[in-house]
C-alpha atoms as a PDB file:
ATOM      1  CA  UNK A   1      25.057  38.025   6.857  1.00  0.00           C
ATOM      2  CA  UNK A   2      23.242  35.463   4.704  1.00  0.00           C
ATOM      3  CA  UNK A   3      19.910  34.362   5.420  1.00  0.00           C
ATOM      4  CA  UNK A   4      19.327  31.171   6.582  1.00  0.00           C
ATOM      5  CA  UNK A   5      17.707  28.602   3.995  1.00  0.00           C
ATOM      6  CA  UNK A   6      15.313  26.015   5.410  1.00  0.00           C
ATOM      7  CA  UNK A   7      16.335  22.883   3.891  1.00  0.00           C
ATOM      8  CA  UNK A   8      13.369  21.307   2.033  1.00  0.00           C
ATOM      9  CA  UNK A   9      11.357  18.614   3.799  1.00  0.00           C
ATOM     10  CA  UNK A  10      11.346  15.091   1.849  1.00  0.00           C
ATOM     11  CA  UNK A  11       7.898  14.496  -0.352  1.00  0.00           C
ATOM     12  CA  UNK A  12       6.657  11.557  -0.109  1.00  0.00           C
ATOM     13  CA  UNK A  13       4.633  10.692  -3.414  1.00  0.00           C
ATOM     14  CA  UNK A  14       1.883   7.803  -3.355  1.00  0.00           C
ATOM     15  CA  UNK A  15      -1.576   6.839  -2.702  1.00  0.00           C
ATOM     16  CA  UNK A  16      -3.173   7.225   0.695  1.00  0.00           C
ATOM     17  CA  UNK A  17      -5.241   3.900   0.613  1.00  0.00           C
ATOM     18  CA  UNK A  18      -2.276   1.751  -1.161  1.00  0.00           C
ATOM     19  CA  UNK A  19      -1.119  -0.919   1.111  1.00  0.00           C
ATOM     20  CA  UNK A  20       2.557  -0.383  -0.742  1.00  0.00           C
ATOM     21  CA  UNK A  21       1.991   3.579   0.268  1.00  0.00           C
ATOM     22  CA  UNK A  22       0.989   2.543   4.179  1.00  0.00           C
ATOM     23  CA  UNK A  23       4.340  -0.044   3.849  1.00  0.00           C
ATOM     24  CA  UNK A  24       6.187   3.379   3.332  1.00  0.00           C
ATOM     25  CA  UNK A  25       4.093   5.371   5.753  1.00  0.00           C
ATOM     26  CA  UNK A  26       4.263   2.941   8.532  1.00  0.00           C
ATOM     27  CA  UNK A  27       8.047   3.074   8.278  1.00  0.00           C
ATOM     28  CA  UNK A  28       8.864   6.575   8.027  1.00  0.00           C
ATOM     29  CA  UNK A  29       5.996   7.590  11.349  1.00  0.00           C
ATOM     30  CA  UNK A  30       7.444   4.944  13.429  1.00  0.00           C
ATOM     31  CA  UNK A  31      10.515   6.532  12.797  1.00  0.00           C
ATOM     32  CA  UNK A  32       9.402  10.285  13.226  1.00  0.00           C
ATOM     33  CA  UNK A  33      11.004  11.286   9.661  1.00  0.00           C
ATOM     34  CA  UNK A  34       8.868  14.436   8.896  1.00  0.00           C
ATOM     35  CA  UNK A  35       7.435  14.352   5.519  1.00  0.00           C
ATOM     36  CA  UNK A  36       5.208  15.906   2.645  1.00  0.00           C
ATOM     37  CA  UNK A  37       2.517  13.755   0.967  1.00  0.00           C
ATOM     38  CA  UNK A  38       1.470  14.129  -2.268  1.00  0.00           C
ATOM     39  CA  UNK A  39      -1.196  12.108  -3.836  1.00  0.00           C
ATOM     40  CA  UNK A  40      -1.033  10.542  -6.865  1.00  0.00           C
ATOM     41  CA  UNK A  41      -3.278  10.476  -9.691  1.00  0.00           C
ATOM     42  CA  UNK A  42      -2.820   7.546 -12.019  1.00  0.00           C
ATOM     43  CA  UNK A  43      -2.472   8.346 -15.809  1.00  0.00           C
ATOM     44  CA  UNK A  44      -2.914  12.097 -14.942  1.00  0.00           C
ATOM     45  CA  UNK A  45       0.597  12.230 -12.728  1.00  0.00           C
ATOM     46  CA  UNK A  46       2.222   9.615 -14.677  1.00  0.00           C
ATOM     47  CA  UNK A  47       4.265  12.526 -17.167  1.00  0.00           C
ATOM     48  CA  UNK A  48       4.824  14.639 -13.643  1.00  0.00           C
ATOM     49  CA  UNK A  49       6.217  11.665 -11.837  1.00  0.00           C
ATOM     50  CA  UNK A  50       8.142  10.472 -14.586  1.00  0.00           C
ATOM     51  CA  UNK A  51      10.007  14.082 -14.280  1.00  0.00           C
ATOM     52  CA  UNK A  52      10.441  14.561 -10.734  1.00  0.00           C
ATOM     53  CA  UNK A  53      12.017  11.340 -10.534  1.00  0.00           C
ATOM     54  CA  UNK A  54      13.943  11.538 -14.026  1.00  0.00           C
ATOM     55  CA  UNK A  55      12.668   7.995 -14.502  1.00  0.00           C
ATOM     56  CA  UNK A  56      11.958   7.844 -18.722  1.00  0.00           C
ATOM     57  CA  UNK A  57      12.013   4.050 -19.700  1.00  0.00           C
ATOM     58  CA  UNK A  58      11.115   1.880 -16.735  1.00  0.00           C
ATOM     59  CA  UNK A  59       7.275   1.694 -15.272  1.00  0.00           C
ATOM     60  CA  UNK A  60       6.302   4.616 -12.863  1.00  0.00           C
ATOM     61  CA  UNK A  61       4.732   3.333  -9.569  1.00  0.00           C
ATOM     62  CA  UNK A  62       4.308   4.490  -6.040  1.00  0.00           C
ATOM     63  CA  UNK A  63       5.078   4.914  -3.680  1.00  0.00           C
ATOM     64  CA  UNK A  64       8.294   7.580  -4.736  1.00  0.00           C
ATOM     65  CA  UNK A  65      10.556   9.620  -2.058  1.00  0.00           C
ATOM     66  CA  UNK A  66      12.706  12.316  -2.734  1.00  0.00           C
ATOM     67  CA  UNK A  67      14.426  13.473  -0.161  1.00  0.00           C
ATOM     68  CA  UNK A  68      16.871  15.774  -1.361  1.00  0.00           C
ATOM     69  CA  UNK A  69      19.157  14.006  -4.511  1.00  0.00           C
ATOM     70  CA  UNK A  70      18.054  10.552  -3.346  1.00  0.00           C
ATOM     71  CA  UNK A  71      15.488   9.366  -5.041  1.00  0.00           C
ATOM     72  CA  UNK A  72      14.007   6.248  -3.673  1.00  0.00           C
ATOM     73  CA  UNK A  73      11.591   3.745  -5.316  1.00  0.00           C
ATOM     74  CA  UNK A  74       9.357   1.607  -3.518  1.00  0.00           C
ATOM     75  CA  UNK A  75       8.143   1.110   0.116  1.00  0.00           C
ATOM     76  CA  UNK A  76      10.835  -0.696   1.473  1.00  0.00           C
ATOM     77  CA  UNK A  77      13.833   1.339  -0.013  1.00  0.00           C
ATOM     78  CA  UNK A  78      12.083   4.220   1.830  1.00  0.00           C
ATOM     79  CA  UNK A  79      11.117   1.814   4.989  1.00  0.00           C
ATOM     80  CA  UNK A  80      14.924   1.760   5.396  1.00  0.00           C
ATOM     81  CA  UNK A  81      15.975   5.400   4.538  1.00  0.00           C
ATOM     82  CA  UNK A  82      13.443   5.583   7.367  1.00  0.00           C
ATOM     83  CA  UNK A  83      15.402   3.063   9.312  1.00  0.00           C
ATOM     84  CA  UNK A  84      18.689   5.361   8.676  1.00  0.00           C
ATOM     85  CA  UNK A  85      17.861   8.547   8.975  1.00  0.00           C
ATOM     86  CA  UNK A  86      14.939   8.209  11.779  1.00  0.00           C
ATOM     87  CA  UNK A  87      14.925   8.020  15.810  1.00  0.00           C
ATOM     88  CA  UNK A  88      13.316   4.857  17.685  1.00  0.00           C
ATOM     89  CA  UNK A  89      13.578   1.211  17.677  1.00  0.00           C
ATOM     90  CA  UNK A  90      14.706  -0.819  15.056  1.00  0.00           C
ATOM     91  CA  UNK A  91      12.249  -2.186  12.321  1.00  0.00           C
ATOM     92  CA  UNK A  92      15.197  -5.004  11.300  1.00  0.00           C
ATOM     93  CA  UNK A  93      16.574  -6.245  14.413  1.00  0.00           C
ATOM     94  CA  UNK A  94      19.927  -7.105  14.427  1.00  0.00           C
ATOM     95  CA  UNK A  95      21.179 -10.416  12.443  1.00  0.00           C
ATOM     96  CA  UNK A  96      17.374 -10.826  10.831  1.00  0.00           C
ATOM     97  CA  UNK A  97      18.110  -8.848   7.448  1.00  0.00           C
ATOM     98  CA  UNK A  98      17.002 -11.793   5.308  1.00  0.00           C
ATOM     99  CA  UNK A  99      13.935 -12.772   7.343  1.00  0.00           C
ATOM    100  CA  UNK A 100      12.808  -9.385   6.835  1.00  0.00           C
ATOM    101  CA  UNK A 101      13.326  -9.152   3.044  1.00  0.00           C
ATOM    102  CA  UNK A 102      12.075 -12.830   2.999  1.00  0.00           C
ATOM    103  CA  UNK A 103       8.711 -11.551   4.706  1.00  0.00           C
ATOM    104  CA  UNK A 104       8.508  -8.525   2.519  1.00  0.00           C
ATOM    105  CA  UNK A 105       8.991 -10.979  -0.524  1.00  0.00           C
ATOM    106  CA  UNK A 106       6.110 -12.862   0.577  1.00  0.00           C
ATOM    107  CA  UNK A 107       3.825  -9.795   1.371  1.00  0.00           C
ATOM    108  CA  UNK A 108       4.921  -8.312  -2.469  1.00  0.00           C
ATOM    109  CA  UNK A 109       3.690 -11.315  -4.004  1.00  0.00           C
ATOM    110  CA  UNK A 110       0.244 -11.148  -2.161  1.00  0.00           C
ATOM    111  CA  UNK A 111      -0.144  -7.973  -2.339  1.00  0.00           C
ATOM    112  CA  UNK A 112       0.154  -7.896  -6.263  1.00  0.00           C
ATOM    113  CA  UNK A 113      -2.619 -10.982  -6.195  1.00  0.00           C
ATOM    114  CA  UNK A 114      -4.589  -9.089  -4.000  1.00  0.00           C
ATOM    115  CA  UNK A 115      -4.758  -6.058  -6.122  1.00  0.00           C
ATOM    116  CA  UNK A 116      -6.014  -8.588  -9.719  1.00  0.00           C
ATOM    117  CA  UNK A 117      -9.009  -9.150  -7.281  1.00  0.00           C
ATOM    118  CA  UNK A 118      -9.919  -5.925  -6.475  1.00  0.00           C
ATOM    119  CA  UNK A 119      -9.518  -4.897  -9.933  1.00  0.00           C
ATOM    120  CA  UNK A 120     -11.949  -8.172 -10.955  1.00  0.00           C
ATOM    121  CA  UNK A 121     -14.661  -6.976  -8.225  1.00  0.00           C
ATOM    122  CA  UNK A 122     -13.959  -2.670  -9.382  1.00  0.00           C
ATOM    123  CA  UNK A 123     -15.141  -3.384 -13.197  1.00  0.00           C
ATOM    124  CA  UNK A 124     -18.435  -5.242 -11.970  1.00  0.00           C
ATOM    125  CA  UNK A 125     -19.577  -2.209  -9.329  1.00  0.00           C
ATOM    126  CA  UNK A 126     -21.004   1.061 -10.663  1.00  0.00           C
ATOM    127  CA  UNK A 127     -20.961   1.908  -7.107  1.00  0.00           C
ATOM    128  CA  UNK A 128     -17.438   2.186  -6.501  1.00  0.00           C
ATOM    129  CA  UNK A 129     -16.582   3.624 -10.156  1.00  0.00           C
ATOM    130  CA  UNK A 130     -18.809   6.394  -9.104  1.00  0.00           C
ATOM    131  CA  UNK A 131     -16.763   6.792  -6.087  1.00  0.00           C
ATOM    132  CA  UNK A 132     -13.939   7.867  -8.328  1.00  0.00           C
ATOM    133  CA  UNK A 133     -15.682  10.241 -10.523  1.00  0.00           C
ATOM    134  CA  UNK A 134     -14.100  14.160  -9.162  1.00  0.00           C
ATOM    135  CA  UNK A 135     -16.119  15.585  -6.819  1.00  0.00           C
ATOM    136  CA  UNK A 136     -16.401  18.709  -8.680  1.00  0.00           C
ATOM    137  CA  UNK A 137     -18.294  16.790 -11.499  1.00  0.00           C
ATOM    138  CA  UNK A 138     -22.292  17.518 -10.770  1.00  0.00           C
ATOM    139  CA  UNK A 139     -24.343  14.654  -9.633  1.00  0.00           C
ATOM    140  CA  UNK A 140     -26.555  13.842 -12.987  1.00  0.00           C
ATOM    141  CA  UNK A 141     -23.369  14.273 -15.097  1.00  0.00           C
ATOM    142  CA  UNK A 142     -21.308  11.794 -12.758  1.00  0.00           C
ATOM    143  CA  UNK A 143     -22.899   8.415 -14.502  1.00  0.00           C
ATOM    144  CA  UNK A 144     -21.117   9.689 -17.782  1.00  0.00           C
ATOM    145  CA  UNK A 145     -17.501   9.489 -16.581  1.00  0.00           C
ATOM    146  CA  UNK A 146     -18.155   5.781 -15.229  1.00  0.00           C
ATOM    147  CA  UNK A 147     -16.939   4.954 -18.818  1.00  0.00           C
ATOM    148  CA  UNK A 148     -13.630   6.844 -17.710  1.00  0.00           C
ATOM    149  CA  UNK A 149     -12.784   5.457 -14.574  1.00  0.00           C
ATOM    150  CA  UNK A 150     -13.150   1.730 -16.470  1.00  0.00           C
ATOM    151  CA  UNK A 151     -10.840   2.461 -19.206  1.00  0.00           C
ATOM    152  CA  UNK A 152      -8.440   4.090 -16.253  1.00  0.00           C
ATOM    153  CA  UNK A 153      -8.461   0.809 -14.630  1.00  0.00           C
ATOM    154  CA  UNK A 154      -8.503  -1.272 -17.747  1.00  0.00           C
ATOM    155  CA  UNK A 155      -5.188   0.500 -17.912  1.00  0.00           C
ATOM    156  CA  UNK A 156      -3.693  -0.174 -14.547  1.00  0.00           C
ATOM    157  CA  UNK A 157      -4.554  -3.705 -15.302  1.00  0.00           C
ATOM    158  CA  UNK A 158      -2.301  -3.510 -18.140  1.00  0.00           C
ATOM    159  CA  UNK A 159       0.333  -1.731 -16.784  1.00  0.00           C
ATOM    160  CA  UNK A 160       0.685  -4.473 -13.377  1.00  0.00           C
ATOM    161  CA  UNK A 161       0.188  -7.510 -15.208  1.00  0.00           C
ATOM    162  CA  UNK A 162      -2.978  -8.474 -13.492  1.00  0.00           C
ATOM    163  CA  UNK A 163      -4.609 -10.215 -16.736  1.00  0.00           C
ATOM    164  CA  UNK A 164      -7.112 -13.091 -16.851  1.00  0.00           C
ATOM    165  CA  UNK A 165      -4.357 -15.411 -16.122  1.00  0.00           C
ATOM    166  CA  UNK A 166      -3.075 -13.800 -13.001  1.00  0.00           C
ATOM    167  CA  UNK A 167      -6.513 -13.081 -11.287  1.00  0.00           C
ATOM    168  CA  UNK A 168      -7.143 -17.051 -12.218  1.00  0.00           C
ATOM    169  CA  UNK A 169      -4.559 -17.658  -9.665  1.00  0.00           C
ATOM    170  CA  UNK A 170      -4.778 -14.693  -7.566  1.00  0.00           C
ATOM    171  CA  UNK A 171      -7.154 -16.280  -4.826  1.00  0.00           C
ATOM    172  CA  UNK A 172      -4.873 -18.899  -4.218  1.00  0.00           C
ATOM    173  CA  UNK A 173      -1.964 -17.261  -3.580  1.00  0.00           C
ATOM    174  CA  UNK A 174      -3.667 -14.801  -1.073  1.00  0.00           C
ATOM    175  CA  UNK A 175      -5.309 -18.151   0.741  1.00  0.00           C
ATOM    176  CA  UNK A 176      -1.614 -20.069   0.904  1.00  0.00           C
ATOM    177  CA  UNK A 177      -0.348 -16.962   2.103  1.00  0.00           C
ATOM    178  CA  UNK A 178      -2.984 -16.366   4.950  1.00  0.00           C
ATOM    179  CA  UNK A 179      -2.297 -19.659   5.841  1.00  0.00           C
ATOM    180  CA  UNK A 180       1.165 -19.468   6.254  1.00  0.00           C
ATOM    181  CA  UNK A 181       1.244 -16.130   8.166  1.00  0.00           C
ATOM    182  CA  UNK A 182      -1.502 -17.609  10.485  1.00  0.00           C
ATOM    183  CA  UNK A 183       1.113 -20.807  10.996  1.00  0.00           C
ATOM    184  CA  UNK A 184       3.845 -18.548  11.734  1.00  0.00           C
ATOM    185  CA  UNK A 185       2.441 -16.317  14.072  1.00  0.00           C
ATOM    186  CA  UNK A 186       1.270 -19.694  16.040  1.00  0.00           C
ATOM    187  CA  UNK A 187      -1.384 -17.196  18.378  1.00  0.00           C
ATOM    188  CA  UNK A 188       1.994 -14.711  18.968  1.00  0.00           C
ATOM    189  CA  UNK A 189       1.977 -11.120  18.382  1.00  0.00           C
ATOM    190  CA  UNK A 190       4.904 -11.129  16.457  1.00  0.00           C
ATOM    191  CA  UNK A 191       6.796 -12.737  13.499  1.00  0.00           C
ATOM    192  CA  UNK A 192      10.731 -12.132  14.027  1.00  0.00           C
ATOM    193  CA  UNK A 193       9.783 -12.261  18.419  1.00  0.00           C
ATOM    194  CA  UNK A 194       9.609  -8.364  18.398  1.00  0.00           C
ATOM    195  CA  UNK A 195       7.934  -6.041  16.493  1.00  0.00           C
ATOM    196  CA  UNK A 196       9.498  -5.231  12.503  1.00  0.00           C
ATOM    197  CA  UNK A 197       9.474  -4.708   9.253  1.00  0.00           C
ATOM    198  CA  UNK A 198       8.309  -8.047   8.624  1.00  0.00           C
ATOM    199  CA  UNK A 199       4.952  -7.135  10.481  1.00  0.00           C
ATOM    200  CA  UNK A 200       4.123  -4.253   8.694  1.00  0.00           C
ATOM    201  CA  UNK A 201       4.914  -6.199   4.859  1.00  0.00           C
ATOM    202  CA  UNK A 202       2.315  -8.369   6.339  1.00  0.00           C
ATOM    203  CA  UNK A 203      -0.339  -6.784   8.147  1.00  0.00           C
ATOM    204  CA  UNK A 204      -1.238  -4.589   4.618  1.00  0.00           C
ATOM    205  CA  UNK A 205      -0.926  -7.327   3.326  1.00  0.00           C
ATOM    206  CA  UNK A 206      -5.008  -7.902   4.799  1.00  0.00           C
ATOM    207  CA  UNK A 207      -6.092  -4.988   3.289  1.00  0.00           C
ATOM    208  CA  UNK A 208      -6.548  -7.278   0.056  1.00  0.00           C
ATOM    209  CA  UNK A 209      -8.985  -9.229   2.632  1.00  0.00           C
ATOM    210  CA  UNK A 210     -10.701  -6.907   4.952  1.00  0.00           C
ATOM    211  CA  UNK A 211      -9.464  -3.458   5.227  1.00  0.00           C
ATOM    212  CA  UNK A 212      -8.181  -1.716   7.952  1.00  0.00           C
ATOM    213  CA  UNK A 213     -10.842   0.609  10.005  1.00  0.00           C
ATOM    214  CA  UNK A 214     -11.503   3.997   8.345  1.00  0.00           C
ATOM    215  CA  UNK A 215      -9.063   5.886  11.337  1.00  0.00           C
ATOM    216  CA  UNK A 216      -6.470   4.291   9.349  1.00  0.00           C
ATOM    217  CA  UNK A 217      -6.985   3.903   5.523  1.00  0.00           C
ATOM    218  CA  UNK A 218     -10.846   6.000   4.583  1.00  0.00           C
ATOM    219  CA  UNK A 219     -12.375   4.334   1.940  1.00  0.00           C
ATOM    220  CA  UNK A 220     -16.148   4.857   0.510  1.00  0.00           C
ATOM    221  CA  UNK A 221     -18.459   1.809   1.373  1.00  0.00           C
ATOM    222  CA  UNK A 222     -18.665   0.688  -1.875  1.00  0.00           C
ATOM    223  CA  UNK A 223     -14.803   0.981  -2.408  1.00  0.00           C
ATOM    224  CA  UNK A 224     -14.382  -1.167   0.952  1.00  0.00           C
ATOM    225  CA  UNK A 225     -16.426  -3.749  -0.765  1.00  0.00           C
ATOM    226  CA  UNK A 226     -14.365  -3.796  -3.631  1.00  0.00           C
ATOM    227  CA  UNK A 227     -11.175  -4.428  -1.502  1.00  0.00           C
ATOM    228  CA  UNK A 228     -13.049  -7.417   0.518  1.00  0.00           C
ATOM    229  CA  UNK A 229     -12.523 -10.695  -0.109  1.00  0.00           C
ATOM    230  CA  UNK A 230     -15.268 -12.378   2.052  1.00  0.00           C
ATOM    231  CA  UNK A 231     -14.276 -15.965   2.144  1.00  0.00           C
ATOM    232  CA  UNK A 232     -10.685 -15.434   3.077  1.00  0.00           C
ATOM    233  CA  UNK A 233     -12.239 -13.389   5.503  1.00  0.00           C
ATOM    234  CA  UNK A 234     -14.374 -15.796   6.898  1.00  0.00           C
ATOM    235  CA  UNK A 235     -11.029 -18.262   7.332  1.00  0.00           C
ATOM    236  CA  UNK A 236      -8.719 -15.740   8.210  1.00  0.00           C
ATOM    237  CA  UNK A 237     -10.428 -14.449  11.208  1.00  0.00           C
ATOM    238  CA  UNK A 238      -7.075 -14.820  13.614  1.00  0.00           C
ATOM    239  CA  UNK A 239      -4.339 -12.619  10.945  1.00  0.00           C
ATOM    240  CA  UNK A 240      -7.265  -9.979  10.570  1.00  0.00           C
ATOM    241  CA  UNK A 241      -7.582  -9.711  14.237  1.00  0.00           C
ATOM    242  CA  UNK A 242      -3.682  -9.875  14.496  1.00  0.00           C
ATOM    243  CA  UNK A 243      -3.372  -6.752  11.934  1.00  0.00           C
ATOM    244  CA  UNK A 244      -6.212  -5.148  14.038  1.00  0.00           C
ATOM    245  CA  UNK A 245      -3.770  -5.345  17.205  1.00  0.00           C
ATOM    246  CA  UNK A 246      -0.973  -5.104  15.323  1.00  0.00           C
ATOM    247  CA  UNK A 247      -2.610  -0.696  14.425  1.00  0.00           C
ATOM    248  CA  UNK A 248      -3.378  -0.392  17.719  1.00  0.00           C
ATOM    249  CA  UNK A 249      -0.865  -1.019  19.246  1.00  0.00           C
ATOM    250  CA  UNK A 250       2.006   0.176  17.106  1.00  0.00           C
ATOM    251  CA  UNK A 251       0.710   2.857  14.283  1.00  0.00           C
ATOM    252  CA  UNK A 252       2.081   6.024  14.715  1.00  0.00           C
ATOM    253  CA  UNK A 253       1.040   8.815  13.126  1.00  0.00           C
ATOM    254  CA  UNK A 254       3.458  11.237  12.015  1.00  0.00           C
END
């Protein structure tokens, strides 16, 4: 008799305080699709990701599933593998396909002018490079990789487009957004009238703003000041406490 084979789980390769990563993570709990996470390490990984996925000549981002010979891409090609393979309700409700994509469309393009902020505020704070240094690097020597960590973002920076140019414009976008999402809720818990998809693109979407508590996404202090944008804080006080309701009420955990 031949011996039974486990087949392999799906890995699930990203970063644990990405909003695109919690896009994909958000998806694949709700639906109780078991998993493996791997974290990625940018510039370190890049060679290993470009080989797991066989991906040679286009730009390697996360988050990255492979669940057996599929290989899927970016949060919402795994949000619905999630939606196919997975148990529980729907995150597109019937006949609301293009809302969906229309709200994850939105939360993309905030979500890329959220992260030229972050990177603006990242360069200016010691504090949070530090954060970054390996923890097996000895306190006194730790300073001395700060030079590191800024080249390592100089070259994510690069690599997304977020120049001068972008980040010029970056506040904007995030603020029109807010605004819109605020006008569309209208005080109700719910974009598309039930929970979807479409909440999830934009409740991460915030984490650009003010992040999520730690039980969700832990960041070092320093880091969470990085990813704060105070004044859109300040004006966005309904969305933030939507997103808060949105976690409690409907974050699973796998």
């Amino acid at each position: 008799m031949s011996e039974y084979v486990l087949p392999a789980m799906p890995l699930l390769i990203g970063e644990d305080f990405s909003p695109w990563t919690e896009k994909a993570c958000w998806a694949l709990d709700w639906h109780g699709v078991q998993y493996e996470f791997t974290q990625f390490q940018p510039l370190v990984d890049e060679p290993w990701l470009r080989f797991k996925t066989g991906n040679f000549s286009t730009k390697a981002t996360v988050p990255v599933m492979l669940d057996g010979e599929k290989v899927l891409e970016d949060s919402i090609a795994i949000a619905r593998h999630a939606e196919r393979v997975g148990g529980g309700p729907a995150l597109w409700p019937s006949g609301r396909d293009a809302d969906v994509e229309g709200w994850n469309a939105v939360s993309e393009e905030a979500l890329r002018a959220g992260r030229a902020l972050f990177f603006t505020r990242f360069v200016d704070d010691p504090a949070a490079q530090l954060d970054q240094v390996p923890p097996l690097v000895p306190g006194p020597l730790r300073p001395l990789f700060r030079p590191l960590v800024r080249g390592g973002v100089a070259y994510l920076r690069a690599k997304h487009g977020a120049d001068d140019a972008v980040t010029a414009g970056a506040r904007a976008t995030l603020d029109a957004t807010l605004a819109r999402l605020s006008q569309s809720l209208a005080g109700g818990p719910h974009l598309l009238g039930e929970f979807s998809y479409a909440d999830v693109a934009m409740a991460v979407v915030l984490q650009f703003v003010r992040p999520v508590d730690d039980r969700w996404i832990r960041l070092t202090p320093a880091t969470r000041r990085c990813w704060t944008e105070e004044t859109l804080a300040s004006r966005y006080g309904d969305v933030i406490a939507w997103r808060d309701e949105l976690y409690a009420r409907h974050r699973r955990r796998g």
